[in-house]
Protein backbone atom coordinates (compact mmCIF):
# COMPACT_ATOMS: atom_id res chain seq x y z
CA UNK A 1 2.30 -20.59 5.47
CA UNK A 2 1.43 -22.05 2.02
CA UNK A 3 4.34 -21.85 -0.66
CA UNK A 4 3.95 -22.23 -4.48
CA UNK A 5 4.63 -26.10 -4.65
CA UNK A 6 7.25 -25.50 -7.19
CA UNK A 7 9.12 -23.10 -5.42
CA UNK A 8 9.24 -25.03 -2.28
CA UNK A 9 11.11 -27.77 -3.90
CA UNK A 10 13.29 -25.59 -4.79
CA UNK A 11 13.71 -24.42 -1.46
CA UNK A 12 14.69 -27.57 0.20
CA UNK A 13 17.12 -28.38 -2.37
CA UNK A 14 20.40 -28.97 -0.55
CA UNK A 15 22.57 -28.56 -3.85
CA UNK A 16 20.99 -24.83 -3.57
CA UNK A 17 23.93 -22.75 -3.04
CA UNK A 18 23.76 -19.31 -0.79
CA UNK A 19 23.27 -17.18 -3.71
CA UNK A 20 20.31 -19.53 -4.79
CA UNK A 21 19.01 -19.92 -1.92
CA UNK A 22 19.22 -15.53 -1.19
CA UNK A 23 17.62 -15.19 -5.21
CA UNK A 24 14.69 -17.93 -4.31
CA UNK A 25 13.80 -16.35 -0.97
CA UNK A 26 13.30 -12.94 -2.79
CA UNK A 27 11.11 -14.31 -4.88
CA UNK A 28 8.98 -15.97 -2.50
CA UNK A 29 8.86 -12.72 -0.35
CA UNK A 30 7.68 -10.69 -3.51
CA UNK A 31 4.70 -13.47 -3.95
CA UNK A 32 3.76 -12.95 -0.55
CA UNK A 33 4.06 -9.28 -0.29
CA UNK A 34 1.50 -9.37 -3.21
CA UNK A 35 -0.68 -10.69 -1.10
CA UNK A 36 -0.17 -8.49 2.01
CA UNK A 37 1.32 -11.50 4.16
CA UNK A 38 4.24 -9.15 4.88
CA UNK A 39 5.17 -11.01 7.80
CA UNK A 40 4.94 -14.23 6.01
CA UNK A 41 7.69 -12.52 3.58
CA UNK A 42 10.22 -11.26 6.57
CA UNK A 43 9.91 -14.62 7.31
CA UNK A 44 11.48 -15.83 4.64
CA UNK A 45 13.91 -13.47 4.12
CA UNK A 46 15.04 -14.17 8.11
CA UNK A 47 17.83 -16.01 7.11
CA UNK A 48 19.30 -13.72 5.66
CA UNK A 49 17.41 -10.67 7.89
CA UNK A 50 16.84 -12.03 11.18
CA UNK A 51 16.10 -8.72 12.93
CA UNK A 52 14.13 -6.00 10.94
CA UNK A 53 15.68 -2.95 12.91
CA UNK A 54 19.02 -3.89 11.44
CA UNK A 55 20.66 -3.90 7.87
CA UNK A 56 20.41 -7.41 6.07
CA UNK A 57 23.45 -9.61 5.98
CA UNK A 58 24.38 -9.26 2.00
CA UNK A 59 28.18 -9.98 2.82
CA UNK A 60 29.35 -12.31 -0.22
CA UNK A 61 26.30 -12.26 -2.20
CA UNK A 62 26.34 -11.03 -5.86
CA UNK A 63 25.78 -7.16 -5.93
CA UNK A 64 22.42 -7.73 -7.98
CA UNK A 65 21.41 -10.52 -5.68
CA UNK A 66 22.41 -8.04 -2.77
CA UNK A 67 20.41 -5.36 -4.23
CA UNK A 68 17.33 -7.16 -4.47
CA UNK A 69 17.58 -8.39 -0.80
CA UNK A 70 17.98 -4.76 0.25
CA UNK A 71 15.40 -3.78 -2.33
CA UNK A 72 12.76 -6.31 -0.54
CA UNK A 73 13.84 -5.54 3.01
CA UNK A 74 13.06 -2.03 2.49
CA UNK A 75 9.58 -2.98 0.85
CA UNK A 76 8.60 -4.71 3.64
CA UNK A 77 10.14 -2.57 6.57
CA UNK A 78 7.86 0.42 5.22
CA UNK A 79 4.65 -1.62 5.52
CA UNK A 80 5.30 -3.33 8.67
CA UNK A 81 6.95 -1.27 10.59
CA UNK A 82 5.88 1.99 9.27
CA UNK A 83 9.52 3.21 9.05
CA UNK A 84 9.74 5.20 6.01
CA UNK A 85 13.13 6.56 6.62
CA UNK A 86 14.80 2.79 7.40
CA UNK A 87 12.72 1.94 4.37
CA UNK A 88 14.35 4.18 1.94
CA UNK A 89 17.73 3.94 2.93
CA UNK A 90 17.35 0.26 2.27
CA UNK A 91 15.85 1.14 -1.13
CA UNK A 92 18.29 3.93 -1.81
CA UNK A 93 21.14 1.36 -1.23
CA UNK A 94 19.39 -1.26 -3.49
CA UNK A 95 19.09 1.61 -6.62
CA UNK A 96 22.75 2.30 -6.23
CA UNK A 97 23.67 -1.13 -6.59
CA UNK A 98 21.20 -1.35 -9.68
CA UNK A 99 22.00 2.08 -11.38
CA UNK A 100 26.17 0.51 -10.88
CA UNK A 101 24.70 -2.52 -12.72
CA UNK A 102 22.87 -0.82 -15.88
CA UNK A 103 19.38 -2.93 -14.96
CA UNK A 104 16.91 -0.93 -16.13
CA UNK A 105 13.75 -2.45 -15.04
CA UNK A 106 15.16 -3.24 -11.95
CA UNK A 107 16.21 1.31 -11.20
CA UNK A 108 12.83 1.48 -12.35
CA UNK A 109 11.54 -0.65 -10.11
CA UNK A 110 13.24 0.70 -7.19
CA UNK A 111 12.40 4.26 -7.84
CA UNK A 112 8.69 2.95 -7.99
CA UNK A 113 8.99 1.40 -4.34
CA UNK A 114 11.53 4.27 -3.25
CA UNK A 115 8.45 6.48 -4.47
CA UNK A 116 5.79 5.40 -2.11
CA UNK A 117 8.18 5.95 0.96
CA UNK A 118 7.65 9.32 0.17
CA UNK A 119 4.27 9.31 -0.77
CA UNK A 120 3.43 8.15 2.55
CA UNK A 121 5.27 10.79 4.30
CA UNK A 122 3.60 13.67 2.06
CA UNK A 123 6.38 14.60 0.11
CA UNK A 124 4.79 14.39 -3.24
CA UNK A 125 7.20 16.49 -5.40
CA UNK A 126 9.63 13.97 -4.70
CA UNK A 127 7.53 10.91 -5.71
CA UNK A 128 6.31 12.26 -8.63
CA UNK A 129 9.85 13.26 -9.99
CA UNK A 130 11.04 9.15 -9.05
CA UNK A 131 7.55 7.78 -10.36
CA UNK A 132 8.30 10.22 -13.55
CA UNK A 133 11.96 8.78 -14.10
CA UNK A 134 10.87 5.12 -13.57
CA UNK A 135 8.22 5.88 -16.34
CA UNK A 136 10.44 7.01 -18.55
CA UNK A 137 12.28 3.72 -18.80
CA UNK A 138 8.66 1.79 -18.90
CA UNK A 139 7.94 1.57 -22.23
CA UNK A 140 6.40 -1.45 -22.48
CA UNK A 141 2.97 -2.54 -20.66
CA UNK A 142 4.47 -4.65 -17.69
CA UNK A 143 2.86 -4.83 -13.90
CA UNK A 144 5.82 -3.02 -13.12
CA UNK A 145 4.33 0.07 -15.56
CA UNK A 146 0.83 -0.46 -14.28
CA UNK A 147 2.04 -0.15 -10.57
CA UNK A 148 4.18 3.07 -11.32
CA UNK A 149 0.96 4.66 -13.31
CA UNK A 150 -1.20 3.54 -10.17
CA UNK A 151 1.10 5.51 -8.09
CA UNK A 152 1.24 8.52 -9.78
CA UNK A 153 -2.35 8.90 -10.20
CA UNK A 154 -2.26 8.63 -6.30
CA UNK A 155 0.45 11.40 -5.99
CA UNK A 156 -1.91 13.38 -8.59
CA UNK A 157 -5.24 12.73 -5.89
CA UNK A 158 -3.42 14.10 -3.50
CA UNK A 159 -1.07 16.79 -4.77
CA UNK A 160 -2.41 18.10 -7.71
CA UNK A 161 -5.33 17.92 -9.29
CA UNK A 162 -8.12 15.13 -8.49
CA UNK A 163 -9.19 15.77 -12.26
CA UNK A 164 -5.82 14.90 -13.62
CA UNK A 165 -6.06 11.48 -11.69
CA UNK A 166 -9.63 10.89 -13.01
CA UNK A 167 -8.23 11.47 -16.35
CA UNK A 168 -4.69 9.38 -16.34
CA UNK A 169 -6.76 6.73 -14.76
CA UNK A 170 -9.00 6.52 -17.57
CA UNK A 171 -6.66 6.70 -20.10
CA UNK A 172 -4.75 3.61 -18.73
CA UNK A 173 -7.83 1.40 -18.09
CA UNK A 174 -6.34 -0.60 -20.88
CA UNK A 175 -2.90 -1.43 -19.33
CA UNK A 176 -5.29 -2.77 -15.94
CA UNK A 177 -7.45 -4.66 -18.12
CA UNK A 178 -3.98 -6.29 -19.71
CA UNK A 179 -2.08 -7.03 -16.60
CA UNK A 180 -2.67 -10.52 -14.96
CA UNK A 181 -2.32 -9.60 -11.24
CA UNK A 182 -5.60 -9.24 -9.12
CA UNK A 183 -3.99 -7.53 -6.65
CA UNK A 184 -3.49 -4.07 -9.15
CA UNK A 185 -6.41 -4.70 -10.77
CA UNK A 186 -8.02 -4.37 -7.33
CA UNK A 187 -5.91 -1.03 -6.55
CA UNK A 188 -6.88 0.67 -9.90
CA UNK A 189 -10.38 -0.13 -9.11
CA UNK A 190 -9.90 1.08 -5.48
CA UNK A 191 -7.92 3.91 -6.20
CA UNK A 192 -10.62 5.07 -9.22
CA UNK A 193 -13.23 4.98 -6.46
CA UNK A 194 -11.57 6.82 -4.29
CA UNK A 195 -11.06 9.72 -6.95
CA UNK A 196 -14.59 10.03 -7.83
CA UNK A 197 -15.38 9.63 -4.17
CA UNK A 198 -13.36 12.96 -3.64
CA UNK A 199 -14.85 14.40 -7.15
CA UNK A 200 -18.42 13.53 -5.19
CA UNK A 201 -17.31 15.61 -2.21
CA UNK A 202 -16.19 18.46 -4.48
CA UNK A 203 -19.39 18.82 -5.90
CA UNK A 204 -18.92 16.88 -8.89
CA UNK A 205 -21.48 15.17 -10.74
CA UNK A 206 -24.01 13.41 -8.74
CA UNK A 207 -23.56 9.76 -10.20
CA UNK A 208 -20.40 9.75 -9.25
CA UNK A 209 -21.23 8.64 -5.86
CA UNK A 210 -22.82 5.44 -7.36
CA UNK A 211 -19.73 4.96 -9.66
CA UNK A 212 -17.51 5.34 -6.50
CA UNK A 213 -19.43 2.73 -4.67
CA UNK A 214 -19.45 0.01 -8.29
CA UNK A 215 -15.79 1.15 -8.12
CA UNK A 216 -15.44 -0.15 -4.86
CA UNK A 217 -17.18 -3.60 -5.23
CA UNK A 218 -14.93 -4.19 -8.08
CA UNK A 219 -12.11 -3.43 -6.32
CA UNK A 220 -13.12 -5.88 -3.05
CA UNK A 221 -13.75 -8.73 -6.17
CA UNK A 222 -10.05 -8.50 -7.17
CA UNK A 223 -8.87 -8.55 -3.73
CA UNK A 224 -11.01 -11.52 -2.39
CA UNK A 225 -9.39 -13.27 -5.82
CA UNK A 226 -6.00 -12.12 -4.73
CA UNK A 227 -6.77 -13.12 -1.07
CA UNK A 228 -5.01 -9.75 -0.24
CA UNK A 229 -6.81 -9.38 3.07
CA UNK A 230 -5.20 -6.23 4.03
CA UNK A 231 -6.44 -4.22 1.10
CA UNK A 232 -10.12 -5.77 1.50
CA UNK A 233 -9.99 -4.30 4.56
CA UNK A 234 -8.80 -1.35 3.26
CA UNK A 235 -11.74 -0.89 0.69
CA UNK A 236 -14.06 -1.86 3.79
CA UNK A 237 -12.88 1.30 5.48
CA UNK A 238 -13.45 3.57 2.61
CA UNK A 239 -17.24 1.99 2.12
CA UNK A 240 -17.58 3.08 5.62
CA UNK A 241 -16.32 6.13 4.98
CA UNK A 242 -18.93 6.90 1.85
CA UNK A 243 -21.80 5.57 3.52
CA UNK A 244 -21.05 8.14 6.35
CA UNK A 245 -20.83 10.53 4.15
CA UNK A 246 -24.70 10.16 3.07
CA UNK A 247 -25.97 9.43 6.33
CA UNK A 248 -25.98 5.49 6.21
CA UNK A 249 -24.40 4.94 9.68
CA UNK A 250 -25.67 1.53 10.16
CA UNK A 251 -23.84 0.25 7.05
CA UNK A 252 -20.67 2.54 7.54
CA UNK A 253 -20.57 1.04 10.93
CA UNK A 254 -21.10 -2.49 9.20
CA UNK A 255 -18.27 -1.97 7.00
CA UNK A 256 -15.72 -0.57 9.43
CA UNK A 257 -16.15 -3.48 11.70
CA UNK A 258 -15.28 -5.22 9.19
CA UNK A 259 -12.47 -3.80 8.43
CA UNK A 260 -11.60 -4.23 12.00
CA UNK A 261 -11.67 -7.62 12.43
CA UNK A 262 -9.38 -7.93 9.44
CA UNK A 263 -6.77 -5.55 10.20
CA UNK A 264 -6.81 -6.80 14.22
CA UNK A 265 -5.82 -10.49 12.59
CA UNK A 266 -2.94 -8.85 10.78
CA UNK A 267 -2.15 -6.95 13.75
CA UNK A 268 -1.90 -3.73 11.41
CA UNK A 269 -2.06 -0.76 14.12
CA UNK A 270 -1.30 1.81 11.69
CA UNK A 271 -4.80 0.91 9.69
CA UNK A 272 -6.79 0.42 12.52
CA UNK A 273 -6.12 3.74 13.79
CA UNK A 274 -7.46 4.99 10.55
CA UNK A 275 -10.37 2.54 10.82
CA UNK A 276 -10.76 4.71 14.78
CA UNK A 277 -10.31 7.90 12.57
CA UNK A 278 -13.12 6.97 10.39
CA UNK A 279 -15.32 5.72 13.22
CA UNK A 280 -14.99 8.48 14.60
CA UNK A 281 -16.26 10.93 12.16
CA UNK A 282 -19.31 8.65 11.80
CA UNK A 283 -19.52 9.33 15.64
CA UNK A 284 -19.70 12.48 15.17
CA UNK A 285 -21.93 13.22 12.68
CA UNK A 286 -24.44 10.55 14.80
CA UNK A 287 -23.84 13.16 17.74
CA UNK A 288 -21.89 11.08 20.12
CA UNK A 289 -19.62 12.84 21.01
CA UNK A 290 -17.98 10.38 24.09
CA UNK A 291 -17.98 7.42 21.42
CA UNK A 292 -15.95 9.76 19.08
CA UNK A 293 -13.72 10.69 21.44
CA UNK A 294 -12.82 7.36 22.43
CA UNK A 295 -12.26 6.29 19.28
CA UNK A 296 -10.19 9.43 17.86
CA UNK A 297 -8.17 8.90 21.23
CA UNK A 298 -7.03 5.40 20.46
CA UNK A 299 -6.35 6.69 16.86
CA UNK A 300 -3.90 9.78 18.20
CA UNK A 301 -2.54 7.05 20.40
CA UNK A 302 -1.24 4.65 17.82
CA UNK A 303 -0.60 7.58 15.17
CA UNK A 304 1.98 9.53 17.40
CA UNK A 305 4.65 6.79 17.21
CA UNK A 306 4.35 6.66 13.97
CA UNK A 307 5.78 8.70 10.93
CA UNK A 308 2.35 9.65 9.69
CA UNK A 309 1.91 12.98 10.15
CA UNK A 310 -1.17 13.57 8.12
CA UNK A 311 -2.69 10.84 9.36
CA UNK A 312 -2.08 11.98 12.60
CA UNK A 313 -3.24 15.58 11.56
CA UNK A 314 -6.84 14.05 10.86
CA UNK A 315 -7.07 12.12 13.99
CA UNK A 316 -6.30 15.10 16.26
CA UNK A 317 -8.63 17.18 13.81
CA UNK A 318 -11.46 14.71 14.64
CA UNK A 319 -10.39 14.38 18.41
CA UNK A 320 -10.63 18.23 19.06
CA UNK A 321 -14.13 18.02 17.46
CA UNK A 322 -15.64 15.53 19.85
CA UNK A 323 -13.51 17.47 22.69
């Protein structure tokens, strides 16, 4: 584990009292969530969250110091272990404790993260109303705003209308280009591919597959800057999803191993089973039928102990076609 030099002095500071110490471990779990080490980050929170199926220990801390504990405990319990419900009420206790408090940026911030517990369930209504309230208080161009716009365009892909994503993506280009994080930089450039990937496969414009693959590249640039391996591997899978898509199985296949190997060192089962998903539509389309259903097997597997239902959806989808 490699800490910010600065910050690690800090750490080992013995005159560092328990509300310090809670505050600096936050912040050192937020650096390494931005990186997708989410394990690295319960690992510094352990202290003060040594198991991750129970609450964190925020007895005798400061209610805002609390809040953020509970606010970074529930970040990290959706990504890693895919509990969305855990996940929010951690959140949901953390945006109390703010809203008590008055702290604007940090409600906003909570409804942002609160948001995409509910985006990954597929109950869009209800992140676009928090994403719509935290935007309301983001006034000013921050990371914060560029990560709540990112998020609602996602909502938009998926709920509403792909052309209204296209469109508030565009139109907030500006705020990307401003923000100095590679990591969002690398998600508006990821998430923008994906939009005109799914423009593409509407029948949209033909150079919008091209754009969707520049889109792409971009996007695997700001990751490999960020060294936010998780979302490179992410961008992997949805190469190897567009080159199936026009017949270029030897490169799709190139890509999702790819991704493989990367999410198999973070021990991510959740995205490999959509890397099997994917695999196994290429599978299909190739005609091999026994490969895909090996592959959409392992992905039903994983998925049904999960709370992804529309993942799971696809991967039974794509197992009853090689069945």
């Amino acid at each position: 584990m490699t800490l910010p030099a600065s910050l690690l002095r800090e750490l080992v500071n013995p005159n560092l009292d328990v509300g310090g110490r809670a505050e600096l471990c936050c912040k050192l779990a937020k650096e390494f969530e931005n990186k997708g080490e989410y394990e690295e980050a319960r690992e510094i929170l352990s202290g003060l969250w040594p198991r991750i199926d129970q609450r964190p220990r925020v007895k005798g801390l400061e209610p805002d110091i609390a809040a953020e504990v509970l606010l970074r405990a529930g970040v990290l319990i959706g990504w890693i272990a895919s509990d969305q419900e855990q996940a929010k009420d951690f959140i949901t206790e953390s945006l109390t404790i703010f809203e008590s408090r008055k702290y604007k940026k940090k409600i906003a911030e909570a409804q942002t993260e609160l948001a995409l517990c509910y985006l990954r369930i597929g109950e869009y209504d209800n992140a676009s109303d928090l994403l719509q309230l935290a935007l309301t208080e983001l006034t000013i161009d921050s990371e914060l705003k560029a990560k709540a716009v990112l998020r609602s365009c996602i909502v938009k892909r998926h709920a509403s209308s792909v052309t209204e994503a296209l469109a508030s993506l565009t139109n907030n280009e500006p705020l990307f280009q401003r923000v100095n994080n590679q990591t969002l930089k690398g998600c508006f450039h990821q998430t923008l591919g994906d939009v005109l990937e799914n423009l593409w496969a509407s029948d949209g414009p033909k150079d919008y597959l091209d754009r969707a693959l520049i889109e792409y590249a971009a996007a695997s640039h700001h990751f490999e800057l960020a060294q936010h391996r998780c979302y490179l591997a992410n961008v992997e899978n949805n190469l190897g999803f567009l080159l199936y898509k026009v017949n270029q199985f030897e490169d799709a296949h190139e890509h999702l191993n790819r991704a493989r190997r990367i999410f198999t060192s973070l021990k991510d089962r959740i995205a490999l089973a959509q890397v099997d998903e994917t695999r196994a539509r290429v599978f299909l389309k190739e005609k091999r039928d026994a490969d895909a259903e090996r592959a959409a097997r392992s992905s039903v597997r994983t998925l049904e102990s999960s709370d992804r239902p529309s993942l799971l959806a696809e991967a039974l989808k794509r197992h009853g076609m090689a069945f």
